[in-house]
C-alpha atoms as a PDB file:
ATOM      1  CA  UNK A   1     -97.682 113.963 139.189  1.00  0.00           C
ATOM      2  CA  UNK A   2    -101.265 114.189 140.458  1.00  0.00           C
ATOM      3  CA  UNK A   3    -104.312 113.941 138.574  1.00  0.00           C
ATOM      4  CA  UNK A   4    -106.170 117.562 138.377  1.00  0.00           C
ATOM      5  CA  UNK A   5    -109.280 117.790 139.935  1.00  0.00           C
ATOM      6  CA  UNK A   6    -112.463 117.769 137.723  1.00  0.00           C
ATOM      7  CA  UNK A   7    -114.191 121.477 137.027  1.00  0.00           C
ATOM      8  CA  UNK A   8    -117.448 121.436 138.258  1.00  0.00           C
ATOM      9  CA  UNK A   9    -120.038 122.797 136.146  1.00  0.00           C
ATOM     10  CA  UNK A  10    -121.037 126.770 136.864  1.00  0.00           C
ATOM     11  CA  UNK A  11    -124.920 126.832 137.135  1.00  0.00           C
ATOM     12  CA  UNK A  12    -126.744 129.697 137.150  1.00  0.00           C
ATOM     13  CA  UNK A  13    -129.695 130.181 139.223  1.00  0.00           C
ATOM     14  CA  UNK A  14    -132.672 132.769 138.610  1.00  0.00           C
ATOM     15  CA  UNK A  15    -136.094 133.476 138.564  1.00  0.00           C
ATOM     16  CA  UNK A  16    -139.226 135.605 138.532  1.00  0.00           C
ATOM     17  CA  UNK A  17    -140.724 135.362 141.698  1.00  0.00           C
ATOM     18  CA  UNK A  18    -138.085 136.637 143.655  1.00  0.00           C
ATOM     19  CA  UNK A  19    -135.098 136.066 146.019  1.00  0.00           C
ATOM     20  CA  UNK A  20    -137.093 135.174 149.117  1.00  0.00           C
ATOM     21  CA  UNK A  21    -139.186 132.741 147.211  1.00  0.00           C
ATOM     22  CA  UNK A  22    -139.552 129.127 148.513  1.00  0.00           C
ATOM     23  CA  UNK A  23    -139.450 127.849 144.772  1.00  0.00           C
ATOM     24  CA  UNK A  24    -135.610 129.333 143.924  1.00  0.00           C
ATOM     25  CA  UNK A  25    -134.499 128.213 147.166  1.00  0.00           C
ATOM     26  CA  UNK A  26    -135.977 124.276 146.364  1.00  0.00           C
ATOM     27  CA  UNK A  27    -134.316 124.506 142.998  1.00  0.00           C
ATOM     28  CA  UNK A  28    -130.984 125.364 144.703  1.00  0.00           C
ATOM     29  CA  UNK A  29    -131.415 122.383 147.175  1.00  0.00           C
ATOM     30  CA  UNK A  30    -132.361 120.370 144.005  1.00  0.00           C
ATOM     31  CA  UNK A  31    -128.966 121.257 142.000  1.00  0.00           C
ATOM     32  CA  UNK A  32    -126.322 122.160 144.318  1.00  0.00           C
ATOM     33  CA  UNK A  33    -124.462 118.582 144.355  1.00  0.00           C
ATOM     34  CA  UNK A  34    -124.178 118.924 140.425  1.00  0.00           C
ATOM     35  CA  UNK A  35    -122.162 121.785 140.366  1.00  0.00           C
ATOM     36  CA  UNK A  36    -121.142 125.023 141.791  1.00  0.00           C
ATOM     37  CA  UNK A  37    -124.425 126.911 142.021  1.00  0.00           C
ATOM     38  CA  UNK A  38    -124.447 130.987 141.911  1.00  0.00           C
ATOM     39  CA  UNK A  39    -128.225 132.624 142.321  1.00  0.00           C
ATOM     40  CA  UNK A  40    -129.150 135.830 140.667  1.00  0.00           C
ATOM     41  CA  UNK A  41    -132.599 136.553 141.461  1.00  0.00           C
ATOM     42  CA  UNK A  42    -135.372 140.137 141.491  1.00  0.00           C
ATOM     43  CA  UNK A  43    -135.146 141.169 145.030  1.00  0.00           C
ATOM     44  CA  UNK A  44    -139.261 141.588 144.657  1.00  0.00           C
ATOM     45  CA  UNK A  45    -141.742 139.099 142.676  1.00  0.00           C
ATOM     46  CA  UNK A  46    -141.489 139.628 138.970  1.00  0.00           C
ATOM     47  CA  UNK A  47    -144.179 137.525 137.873  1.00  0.00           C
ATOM     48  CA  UNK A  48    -145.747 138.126 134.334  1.00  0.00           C
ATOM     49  CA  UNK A  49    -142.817 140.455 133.070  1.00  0.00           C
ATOM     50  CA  UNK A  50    -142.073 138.441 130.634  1.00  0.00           C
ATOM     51  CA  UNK A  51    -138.258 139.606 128.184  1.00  0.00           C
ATOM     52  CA  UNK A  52    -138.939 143.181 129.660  1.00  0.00           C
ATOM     53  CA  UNK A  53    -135.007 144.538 130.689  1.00  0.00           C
ATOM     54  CA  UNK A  54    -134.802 147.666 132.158  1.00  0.00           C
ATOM     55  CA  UNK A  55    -133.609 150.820 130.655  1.00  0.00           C
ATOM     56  CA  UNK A  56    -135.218 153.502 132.485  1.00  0.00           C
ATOM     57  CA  UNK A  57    -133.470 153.530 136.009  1.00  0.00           C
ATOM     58  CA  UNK A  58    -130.305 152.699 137.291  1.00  0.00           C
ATOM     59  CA  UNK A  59    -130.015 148.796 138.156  1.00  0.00           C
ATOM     60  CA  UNK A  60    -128.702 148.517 141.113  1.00  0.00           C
ATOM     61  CA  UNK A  61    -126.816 144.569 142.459  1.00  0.00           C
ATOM     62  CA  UNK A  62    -126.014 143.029 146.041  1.00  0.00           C
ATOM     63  CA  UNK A  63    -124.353 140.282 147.211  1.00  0.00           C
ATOM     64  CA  UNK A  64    -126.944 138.673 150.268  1.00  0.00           C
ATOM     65  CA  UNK A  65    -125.696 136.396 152.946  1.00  0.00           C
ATOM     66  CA  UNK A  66    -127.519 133.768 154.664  1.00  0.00           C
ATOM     67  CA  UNK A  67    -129.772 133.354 152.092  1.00  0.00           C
ATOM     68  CA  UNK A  68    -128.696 130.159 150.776  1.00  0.00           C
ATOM     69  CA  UNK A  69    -125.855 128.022 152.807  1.00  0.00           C
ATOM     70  CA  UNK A  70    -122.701 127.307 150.875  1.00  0.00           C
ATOM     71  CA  UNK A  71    -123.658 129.081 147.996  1.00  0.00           C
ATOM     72  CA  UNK A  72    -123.093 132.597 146.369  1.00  0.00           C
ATOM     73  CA  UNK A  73    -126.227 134.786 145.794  1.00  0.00           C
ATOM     74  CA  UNK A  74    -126.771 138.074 144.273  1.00  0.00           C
ATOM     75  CA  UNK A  75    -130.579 140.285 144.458  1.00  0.00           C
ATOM     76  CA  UNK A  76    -131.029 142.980 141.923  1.00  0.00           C
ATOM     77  CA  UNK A  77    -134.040 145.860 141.181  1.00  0.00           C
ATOM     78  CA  UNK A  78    -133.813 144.723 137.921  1.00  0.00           C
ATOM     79  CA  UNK A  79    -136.435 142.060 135.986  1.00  0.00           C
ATOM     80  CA  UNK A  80    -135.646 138.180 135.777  1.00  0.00           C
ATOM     81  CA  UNK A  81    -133.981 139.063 132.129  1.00  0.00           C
ATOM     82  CA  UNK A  82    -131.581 141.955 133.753  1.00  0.00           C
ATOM     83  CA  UNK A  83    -130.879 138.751 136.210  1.00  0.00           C
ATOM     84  CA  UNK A  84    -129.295 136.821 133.642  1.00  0.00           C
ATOM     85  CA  UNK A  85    -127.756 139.423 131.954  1.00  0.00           C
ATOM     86  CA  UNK A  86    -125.779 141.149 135.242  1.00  0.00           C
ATOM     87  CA  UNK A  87    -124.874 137.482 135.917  1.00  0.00           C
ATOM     88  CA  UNK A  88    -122.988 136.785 132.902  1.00  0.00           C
ATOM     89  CA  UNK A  89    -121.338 140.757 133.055  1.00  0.00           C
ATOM     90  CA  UNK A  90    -120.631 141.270 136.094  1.00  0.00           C
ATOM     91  CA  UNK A  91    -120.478 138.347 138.308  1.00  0.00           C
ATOM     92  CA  UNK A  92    -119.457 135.529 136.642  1.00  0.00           C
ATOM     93  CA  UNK A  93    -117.561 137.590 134.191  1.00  0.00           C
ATOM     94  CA  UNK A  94    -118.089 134.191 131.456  1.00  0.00           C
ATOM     95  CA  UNK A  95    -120.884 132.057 130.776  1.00  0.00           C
ATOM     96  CA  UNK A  96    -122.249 129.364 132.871  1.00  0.00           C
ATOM     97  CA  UNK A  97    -122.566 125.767 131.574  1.00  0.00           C
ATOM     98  CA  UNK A  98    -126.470 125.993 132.280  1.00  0.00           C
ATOM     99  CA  UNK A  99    -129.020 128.584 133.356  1.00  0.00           C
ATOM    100  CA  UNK A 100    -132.296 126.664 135.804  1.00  0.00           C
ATOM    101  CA  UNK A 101    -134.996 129.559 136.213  1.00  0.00           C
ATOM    102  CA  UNK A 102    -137.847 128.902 138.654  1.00  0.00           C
ATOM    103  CA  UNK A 103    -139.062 127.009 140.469  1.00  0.00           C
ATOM    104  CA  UNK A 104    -142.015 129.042 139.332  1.00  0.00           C
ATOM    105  CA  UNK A 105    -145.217 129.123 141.361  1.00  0.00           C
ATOM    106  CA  UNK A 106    -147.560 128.181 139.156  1.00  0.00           C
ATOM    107  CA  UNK A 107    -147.821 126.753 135.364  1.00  0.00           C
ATOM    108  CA  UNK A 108    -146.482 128.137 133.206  1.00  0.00           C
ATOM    109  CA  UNK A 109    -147.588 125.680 130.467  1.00  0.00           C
ATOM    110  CA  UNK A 110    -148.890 126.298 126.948  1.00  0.00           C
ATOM    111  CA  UNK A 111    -149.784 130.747 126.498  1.00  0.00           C
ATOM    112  CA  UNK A 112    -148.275 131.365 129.409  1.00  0.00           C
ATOM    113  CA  UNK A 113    -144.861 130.772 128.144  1.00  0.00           C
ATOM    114  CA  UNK A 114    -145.149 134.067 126.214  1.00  0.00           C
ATOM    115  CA  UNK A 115    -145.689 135.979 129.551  1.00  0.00           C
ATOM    116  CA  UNK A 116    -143.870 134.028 132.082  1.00  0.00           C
ATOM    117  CA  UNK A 117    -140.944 135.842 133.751  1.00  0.00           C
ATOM    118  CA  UNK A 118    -139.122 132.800 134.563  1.00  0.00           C
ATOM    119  CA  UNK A 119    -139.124 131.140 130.527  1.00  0.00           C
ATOM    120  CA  UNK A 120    -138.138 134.620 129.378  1.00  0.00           C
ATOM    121  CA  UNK A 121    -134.830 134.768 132.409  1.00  0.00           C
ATOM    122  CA  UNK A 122    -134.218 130.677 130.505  1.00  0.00           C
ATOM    123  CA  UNK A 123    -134.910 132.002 127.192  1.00  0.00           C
ATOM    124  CA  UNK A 124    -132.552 135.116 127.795  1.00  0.00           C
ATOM    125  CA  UNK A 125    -129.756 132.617 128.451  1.00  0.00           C
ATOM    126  CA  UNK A 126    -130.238 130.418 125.247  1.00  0.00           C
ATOM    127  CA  UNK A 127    -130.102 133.808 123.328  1.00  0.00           C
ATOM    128  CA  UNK A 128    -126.669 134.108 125.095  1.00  0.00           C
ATOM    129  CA  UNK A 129    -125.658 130.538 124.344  1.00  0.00           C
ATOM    130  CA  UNK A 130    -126.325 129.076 127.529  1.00  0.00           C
ATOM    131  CA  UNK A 131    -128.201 126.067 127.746  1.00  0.00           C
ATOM    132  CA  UNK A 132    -131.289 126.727 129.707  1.00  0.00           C
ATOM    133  CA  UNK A 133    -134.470 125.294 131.554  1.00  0.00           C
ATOM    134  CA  UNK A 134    -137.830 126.791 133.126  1.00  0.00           C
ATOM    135  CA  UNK A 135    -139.310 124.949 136.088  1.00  0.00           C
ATOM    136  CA  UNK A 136    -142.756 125.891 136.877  1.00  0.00           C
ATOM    137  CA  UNK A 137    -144.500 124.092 139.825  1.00  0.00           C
ATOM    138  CA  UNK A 138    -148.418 124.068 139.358  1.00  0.00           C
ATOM    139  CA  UNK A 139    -148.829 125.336 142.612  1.00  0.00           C
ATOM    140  CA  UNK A 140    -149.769 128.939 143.283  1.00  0.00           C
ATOM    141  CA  UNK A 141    -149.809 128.718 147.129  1.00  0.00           C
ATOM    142  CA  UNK A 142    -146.458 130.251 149.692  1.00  0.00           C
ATOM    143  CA  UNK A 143    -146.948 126.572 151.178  1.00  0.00           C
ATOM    144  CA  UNK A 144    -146.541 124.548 148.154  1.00  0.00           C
ATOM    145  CA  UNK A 145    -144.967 120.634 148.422  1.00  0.00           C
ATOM    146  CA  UNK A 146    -141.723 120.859 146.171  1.00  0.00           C
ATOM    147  CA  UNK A 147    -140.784 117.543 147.406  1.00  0.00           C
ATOM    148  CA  UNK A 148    -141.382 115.803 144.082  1.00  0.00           C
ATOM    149  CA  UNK A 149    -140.738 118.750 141.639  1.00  0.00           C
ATOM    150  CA  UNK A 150    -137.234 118.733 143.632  1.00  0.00           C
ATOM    151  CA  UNK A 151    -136.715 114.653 142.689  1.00  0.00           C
ATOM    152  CA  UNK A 152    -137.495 115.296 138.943  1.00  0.00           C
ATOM    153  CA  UNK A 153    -135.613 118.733 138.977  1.00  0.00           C
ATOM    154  CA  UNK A 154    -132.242 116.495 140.287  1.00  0.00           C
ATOM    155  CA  UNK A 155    -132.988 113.941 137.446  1.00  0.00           C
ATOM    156  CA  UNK A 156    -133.060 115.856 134.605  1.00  0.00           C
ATOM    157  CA  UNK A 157    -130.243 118.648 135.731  1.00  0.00           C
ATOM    158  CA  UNK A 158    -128.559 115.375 135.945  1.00  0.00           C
ATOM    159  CA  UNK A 159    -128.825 113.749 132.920  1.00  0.00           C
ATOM    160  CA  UNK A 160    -128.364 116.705 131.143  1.00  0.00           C
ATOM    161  CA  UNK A 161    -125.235 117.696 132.352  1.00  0.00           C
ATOM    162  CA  UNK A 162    -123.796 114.529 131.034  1.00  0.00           C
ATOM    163  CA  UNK A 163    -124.392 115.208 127.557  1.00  0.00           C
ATOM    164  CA  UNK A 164    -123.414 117.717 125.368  1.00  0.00           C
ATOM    165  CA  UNK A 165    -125.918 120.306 124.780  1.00  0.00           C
ATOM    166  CA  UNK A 166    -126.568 122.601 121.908  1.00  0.00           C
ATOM    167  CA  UNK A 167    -125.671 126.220 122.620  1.00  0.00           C
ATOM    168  CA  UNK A 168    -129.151 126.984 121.895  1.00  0.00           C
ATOM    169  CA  UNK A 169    -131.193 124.381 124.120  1.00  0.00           C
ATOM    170  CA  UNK A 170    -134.424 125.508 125.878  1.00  0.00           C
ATOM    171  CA  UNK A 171    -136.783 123.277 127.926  1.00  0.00           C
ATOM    172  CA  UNK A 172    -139.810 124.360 129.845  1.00  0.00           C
ATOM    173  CA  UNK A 173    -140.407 122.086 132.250  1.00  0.00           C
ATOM    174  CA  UNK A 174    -144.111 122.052 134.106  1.00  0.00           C
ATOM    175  CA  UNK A 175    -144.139 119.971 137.425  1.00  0.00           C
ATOM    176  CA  UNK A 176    -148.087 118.763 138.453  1.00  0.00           C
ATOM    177  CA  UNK A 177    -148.676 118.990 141.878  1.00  0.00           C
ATOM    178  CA  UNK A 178    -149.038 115.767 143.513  1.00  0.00           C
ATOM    179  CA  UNK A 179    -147.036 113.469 145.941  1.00  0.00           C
ATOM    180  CA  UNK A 180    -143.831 111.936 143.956  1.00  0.00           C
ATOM    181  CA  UNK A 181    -145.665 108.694 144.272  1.00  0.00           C
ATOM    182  CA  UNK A 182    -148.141 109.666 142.149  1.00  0.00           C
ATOM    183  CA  UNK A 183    -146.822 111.228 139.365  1.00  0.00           C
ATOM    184  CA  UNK A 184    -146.221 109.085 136.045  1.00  0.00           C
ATOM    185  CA  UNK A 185    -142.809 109.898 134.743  1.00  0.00           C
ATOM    186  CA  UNK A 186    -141.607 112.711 131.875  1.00  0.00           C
ATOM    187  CA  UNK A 187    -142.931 113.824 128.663  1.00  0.00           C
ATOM    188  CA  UNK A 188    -141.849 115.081 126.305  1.00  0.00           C
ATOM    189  CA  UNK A 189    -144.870 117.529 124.448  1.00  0.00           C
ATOM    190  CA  UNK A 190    -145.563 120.334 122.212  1.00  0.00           C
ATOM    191  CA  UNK A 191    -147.269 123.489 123.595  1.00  0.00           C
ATOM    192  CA  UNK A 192    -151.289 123.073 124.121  1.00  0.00           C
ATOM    193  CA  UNK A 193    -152.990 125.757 121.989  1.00  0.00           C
ATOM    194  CA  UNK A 194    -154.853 127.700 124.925  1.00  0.00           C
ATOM    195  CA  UNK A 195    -155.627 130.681 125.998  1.00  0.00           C
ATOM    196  CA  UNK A 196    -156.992 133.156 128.750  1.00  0.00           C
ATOM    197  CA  UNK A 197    -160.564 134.439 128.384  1.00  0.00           C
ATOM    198  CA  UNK A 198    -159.387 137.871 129.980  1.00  0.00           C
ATOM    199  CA  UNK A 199    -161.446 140.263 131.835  1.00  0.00           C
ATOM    200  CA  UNK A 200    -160.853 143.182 134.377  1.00  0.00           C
ATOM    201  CA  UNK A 201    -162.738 143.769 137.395  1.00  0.00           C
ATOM    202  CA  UNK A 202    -164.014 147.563 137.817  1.00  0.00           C
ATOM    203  CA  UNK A 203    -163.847 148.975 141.751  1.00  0.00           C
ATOM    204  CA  UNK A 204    -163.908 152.545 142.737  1.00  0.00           C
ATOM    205  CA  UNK A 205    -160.893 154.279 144.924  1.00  0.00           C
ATOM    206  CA  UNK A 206    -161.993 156.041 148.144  1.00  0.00           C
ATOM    207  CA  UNK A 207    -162.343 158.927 145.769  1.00  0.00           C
ATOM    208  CA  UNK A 208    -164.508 157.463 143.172  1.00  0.00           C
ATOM    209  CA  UNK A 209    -161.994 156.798 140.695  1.00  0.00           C
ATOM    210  CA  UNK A 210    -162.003 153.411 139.031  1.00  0.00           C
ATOM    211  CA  UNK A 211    -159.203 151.289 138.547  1.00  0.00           C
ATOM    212  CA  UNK A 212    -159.181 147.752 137.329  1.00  0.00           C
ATOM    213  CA  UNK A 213    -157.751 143.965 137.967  1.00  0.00           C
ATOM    214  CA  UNK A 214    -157.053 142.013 135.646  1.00  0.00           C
ATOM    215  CA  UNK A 215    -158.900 138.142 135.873  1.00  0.00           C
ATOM    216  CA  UNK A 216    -159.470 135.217 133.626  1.00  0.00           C
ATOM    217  CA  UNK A 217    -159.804 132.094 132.906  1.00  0.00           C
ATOM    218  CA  UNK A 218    -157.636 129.431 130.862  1.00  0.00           C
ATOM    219  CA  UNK A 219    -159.372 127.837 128.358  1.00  0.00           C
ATOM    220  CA  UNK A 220    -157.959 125.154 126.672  1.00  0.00           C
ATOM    221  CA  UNK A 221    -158.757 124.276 122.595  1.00  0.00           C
ATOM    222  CA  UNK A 222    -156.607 121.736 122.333  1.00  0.00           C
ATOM    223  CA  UNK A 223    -157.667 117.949 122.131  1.00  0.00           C
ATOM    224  CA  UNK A 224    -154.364 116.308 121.423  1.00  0.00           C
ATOM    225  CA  UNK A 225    -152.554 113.686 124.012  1.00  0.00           C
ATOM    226  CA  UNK A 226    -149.228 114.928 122.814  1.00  0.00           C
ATOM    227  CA  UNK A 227    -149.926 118.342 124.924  1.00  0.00           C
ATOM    228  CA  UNK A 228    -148.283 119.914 128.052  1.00  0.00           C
ATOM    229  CA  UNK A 229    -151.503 120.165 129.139  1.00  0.00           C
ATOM    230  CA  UNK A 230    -152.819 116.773 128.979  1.00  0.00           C
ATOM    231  CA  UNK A 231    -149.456 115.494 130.335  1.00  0.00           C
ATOM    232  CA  UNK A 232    -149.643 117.457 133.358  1.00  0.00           C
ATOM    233  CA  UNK A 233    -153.199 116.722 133.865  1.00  0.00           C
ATOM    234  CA  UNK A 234    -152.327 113.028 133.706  1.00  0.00           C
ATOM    235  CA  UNK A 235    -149.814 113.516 136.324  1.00  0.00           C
ATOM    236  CA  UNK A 236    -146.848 113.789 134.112  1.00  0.00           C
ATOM    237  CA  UNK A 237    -144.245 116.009 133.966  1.00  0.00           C
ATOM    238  CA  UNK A 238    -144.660 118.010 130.746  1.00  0.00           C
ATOM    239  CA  UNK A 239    -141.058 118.968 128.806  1.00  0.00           C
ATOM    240  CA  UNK A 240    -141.304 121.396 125.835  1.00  0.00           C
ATOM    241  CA  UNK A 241    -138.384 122.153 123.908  1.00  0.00           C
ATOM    242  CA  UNK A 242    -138.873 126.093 123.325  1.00  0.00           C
ATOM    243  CA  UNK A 243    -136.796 128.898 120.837  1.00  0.00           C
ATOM    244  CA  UNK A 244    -136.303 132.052 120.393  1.00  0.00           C
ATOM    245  CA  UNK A 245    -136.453 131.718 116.892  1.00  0.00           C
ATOM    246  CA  UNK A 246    -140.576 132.958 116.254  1.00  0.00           C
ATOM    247  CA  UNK A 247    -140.332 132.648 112.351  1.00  0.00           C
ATOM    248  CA  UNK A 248    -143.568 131.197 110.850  1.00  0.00           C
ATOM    249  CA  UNK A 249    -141.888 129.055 108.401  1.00  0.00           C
ATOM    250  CA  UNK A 250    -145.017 127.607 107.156  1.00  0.00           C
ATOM    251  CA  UNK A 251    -146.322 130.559 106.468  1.00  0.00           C
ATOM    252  CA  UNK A 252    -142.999 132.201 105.186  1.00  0.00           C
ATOM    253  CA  UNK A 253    -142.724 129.780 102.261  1.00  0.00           C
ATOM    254  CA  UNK A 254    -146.801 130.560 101.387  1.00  0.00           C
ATOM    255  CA  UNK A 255    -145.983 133.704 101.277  1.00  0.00           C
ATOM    256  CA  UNK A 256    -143.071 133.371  99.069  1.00  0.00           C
ATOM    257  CA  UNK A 257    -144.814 131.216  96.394  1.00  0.00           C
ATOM    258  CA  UNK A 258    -148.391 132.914  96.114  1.00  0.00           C
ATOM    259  CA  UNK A 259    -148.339 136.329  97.333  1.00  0.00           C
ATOM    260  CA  UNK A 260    -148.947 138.425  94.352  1.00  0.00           C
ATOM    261  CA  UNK A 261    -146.688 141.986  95.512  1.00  0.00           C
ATOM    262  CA  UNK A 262    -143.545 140.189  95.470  1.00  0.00           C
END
């Protein structure tokens, strides 16, 4: 009697900056010896949406060819959360062993975690009981090198395959952008406390109506060395364990002890 062949794991690709993206299609290349990749992915750049899911319109799905060689890929109207939710419904029709959103273009380090599209597509799938990671490539630009965030994408896919992962687990994952033989290894880090100092920029319409862009700059409080922010700016890649949980426990128990209307 022969010996049955080996499942491979189902992974579940996404993100938030679209189908057509160079970033989703790196993170494919990165993965797609590790198991038997399907993407889901906005068929337009979703950037900034963070857990929005629409409710409003019809969401509409379609199977794309040529897109990615060997490997099954879906583009919806829908945000990077409706991604992994149609995924799990309607195409898959069970849960994958592991949802990889991004690779993002751009950081998505400390604050922006709360906004990015692509955390809130991993987070979606750790609310779902899928294990789940972010990759964000701090590099804005159509052009951008993904050689090396492709090597450390492999690596930890890898290793984390191999071991048994809560139902819960959440990484975001920030990738500097330098040559591989530059960068320093892995951290693992808590979330910098840092912020943008927002502003909008007033123009007129040909018809003299104002509208507004918004712009900013990311200012950064934090002094630690146990930051994503210092790791990636020490050529690191930066690893934050992230949950959907937002309870202030700290605060929780205060409240519960000296908080006179209770």
């Amino acid at each position: 009697m022969s010996e049955s062949k080996e499942e491979r794991p189902i992974i579940l690709v996404t993100n938030d900056d679209g189908i057509t993206a160079p970033g989703i299609h790196s993170l494919v290349n990165a993965v797609k010896d590790l198991g038997d990749v399907v993407v889901v992915a906005p068929d337009k750049p979703q950037s900034g949406m963070g857990h929005a899911i629409t409710i409003g319109v019809p969401l509409r799905l379609n199977n794309v060819k040529g897109f990615f060689e060997g490997t099954e890929a879906w583009q919806t109207n829908g945000t990077p959360v409706d991604c992994v939710k149609l995924a799990v419904d309607k195409i898959l029709h069970r849960k994958p062993d592991i949802c990889l959103s991004g690779i993002n273009h751009g950081a998505n380090h400390s604050i922006n975690v709360i906004y990015s599209g692509t955390m809130s597509a991993a987070m979606e799938a750790s609310i779902e009981s899928i294990p789940s990671i972010g990759f964000s490539l701090l590099d804005y630009s159509i052009d951008a090198d993904f050689t090396a965030a492709e090597f450390y994408v492999h690596k930890i896919v890898k290793s984390l395959l191999s071991k048994k992962m809560d139902k819960h687990f959440l990484l975001n994952v920030n990738i500097p952008a330098v040559p591989l033989d530059l960068m320093r290894g892995i951290k693992v880090c808590r979330q910098a406390y840092a912020k943008y100092d927002e502003d909008f920029d007033e123009r007129l319409d040909p018809h003299g109506r104002k509208y507004y862009w918004l712009t900013g700059e990311f200012k950064n409080f934090d002094t630690g060395e146990d930051t994503d922010v210092w790791a990636l700016e020490h050529n690191y890649v930066s690893v934050v364990p992230v949950q959907f949980d937002l309870t202030n426990y700290t605060l929780k128990n205060e409240l519960e002890k000296n908080w006179d209307i209770l």
